[in-house]
Each structure stands twice: as C-alpha cells, then as structure tokens.
Protein backbone atom coordinates (compact mmCIF):
# COMPACT_ATOMS: atom_id res chain seq x y z
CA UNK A 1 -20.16 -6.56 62.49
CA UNK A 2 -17.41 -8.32 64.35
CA UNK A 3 -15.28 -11.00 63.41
CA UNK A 4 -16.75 -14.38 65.55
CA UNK A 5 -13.62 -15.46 65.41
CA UNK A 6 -12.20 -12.46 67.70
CA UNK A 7 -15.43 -13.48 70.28
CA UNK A 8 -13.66 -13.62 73.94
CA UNK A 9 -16.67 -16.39 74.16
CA UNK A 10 -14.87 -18.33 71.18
CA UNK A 11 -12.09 -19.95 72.54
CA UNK A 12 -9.84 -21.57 70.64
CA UNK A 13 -9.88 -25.76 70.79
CA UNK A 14 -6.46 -27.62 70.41
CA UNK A 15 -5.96 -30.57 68.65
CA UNK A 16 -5.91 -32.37 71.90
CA UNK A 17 -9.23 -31.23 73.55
CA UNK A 18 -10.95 -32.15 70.13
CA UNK A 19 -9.58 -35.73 70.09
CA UNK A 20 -10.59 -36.17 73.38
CA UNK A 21 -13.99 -35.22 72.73
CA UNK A 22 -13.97 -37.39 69.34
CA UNK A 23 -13.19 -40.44 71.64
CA UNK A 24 -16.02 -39.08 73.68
CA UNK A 25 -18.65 -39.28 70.60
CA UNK A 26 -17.55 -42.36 69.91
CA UNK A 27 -18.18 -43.94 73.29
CA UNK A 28 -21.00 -41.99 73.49
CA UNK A 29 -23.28 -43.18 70.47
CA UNK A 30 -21.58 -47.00 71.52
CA UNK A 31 -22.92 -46.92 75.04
CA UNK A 32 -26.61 -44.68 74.17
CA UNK A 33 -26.17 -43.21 77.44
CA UNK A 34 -28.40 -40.28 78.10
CA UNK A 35 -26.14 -38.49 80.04
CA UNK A 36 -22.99 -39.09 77.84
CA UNK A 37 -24.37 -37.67 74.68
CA UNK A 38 -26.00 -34.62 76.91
CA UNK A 39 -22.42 -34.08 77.81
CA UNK A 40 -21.15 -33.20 74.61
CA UNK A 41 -23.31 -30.75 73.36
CA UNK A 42 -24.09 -27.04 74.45
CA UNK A 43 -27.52 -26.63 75.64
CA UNK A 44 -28.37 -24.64 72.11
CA UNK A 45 -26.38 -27.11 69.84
CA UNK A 46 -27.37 -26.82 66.39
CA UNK A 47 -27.02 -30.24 64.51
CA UNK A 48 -27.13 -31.46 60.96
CA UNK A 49 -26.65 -35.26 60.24
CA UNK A 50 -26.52 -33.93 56.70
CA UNK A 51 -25.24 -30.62 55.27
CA UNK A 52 -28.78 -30.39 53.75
CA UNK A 53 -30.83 -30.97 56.58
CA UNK A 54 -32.65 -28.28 58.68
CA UNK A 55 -31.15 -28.51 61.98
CA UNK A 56 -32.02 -29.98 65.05
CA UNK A 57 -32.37 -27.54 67.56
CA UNK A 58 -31.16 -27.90 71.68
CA UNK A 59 -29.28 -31.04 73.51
CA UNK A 60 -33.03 -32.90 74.14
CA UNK A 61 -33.69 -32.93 70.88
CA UNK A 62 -29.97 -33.86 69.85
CA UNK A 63 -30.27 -36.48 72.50
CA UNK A 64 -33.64 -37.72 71.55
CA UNK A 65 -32.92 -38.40 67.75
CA UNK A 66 -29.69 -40.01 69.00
CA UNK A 67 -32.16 -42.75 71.37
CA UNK A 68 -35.29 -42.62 69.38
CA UNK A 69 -33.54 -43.42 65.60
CA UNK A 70 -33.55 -47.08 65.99
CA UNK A 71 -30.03 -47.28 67.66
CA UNK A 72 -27.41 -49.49 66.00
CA UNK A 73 -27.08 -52.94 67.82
CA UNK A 74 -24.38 -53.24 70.41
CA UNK A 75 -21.14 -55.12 68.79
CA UNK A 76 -21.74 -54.19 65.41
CA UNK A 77 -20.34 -50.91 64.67
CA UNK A 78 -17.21 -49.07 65.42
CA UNK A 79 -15.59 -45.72 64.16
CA UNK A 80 -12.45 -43.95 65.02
CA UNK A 81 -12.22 -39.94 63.95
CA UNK A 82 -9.12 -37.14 64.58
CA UNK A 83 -9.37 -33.69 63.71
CA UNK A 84 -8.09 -32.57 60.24
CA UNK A 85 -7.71 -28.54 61.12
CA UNK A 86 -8.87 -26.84 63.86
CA UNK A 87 -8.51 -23.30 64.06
CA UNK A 88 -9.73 -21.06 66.89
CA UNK A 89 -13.10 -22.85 67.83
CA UNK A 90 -13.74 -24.62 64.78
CA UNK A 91 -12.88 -27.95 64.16
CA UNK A 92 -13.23 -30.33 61.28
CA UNK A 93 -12.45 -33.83 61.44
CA UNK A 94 -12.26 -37.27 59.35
CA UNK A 95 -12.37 -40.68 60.14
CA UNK A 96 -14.37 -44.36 59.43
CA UNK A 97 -17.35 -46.02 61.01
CA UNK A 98 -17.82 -49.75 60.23
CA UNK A 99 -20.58 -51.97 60.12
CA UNK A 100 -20.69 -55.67 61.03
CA UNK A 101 -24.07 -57.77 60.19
CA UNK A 102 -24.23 -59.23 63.31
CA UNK A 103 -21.41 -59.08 66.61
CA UNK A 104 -17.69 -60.58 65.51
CA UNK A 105 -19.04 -60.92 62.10
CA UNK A 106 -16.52 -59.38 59.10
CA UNK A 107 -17.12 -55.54 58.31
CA UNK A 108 -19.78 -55.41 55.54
CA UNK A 109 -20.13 -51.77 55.18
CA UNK A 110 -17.33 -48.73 55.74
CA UNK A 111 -18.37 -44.98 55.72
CA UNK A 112 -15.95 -42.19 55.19
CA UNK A 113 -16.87 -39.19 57.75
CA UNK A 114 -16.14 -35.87 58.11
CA UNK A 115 -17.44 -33.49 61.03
CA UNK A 116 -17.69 -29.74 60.86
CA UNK A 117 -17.76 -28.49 64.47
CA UNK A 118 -17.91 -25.57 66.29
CA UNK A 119 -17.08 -25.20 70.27
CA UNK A 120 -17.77 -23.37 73.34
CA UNK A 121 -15.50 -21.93 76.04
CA UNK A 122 -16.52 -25.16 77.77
CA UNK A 123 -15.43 -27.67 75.23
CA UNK A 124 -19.30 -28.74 74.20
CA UNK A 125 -19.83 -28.56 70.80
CA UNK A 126 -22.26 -25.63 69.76
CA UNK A 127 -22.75 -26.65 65.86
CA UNK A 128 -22.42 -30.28 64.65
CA UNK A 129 -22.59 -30.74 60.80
CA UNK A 130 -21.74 -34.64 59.37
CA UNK A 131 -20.94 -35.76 55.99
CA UNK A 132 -20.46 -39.33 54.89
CA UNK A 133 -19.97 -41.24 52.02
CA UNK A 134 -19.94 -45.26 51.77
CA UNK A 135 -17.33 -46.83 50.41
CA UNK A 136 -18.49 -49.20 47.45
CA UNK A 137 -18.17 -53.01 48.11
C-alpha cells in the first residue's frame, strides 16, 4: 500500500492557503450562504462535528446540516481559528467561538476548537473533523 502522503493528488497546503480558508469558514457559517459553505468542501467531503460521530457524507448533506440545524442568530456569535501544523495536506487548527445572548450583548459562553482537516489539490477540504470544549463560567 502506498503512503497517502506521497499521492501526486495530495498536495501539500501552506499555512497561508489554510488561513485563508479558516477566514472563509468563518464568514461562511456567519453569512449561511448556500453557495459559500458549498465552496469549501470537496464534493465527497467527509465531516464529523464530533470525533465520535458517523460522518456526514457529500457537500449537500454538509451544506444541509449547516442550514437545517437551527442556525445561530446573526450578531451573536463570532470565532477566529489559525492552523496549529499543517503538513502536506493535512491541517489541524485551534481557535475560539463566542456566544452573545442576544446582538452587542457581553460574551456568555467561549468554546475552545480544534479542526482536523484534510485537503484537495483544489484547496476544498476533503475530511472535516471538530472538537470543542466550553470553557467553564
């Protein structure tokens, strides 16, 4: 069996490309927008939002839990992520996402994330794993 990591198919992500597309989730799951989300997933994505979970299976049904899970109301959230390590396609990144009660209200709830990702030659991300922990009060 060959190394996946010596896959022509597998090219390598910089630090760079996978902040951009960070910023790109981010603005993504702010806005909802259909076409934003579809953009940063490979048609077969595989996604977790737990390491536990089965995953979902294909962008339509990536971008269908992201619009049908009651969505979180405009003006109360916010996160900001950067990659930890990347090495050849893989990346794995940390960051925060906060929670407001209600828009311009103080934070009330603060979630430490990490991402396990894997890329295409594209840039879309072909396996999405999340972990998250919330900080106590």
């Amino acid at each position: 069996m060959s190394d996946p990591m010596s896959d022509p198919m597998n090219d390598p992500v910089d630090r760079v490309a996978a902040q951009s597309w960070l910023d790109r989730y981010v603005a993504a799951w702010k806005s909802y927008d259909r076409d934003d989300i579809t953009a940063l997933f490979a048609p077969d994505v595989s996604y977790r939002y737990h390491p536990g979970d089965e995953p979902i299976f294909g962008v339509e049904a990536v971008v269908a839990s992201w619009l049908d899970d009651e969505p979180d109301q405009p003006g109360t959230y916010d996160a900001s992520y950067s990659p930890y390590a990347v090495d050849g396609d893989r990346v794995v990144a940390t960051g925060t996402s906060v929670y407001q009660d209600h828009p311009g209200g103080p934070v009330t709830r603060i979630f430490d994330n990490c991402f396990l990702m894997r890329f295409d030659a594209s840039g879309r991300c072909t396996e999405f794993t999340e972990l998250y922990v919330e900080r106590p009060a």
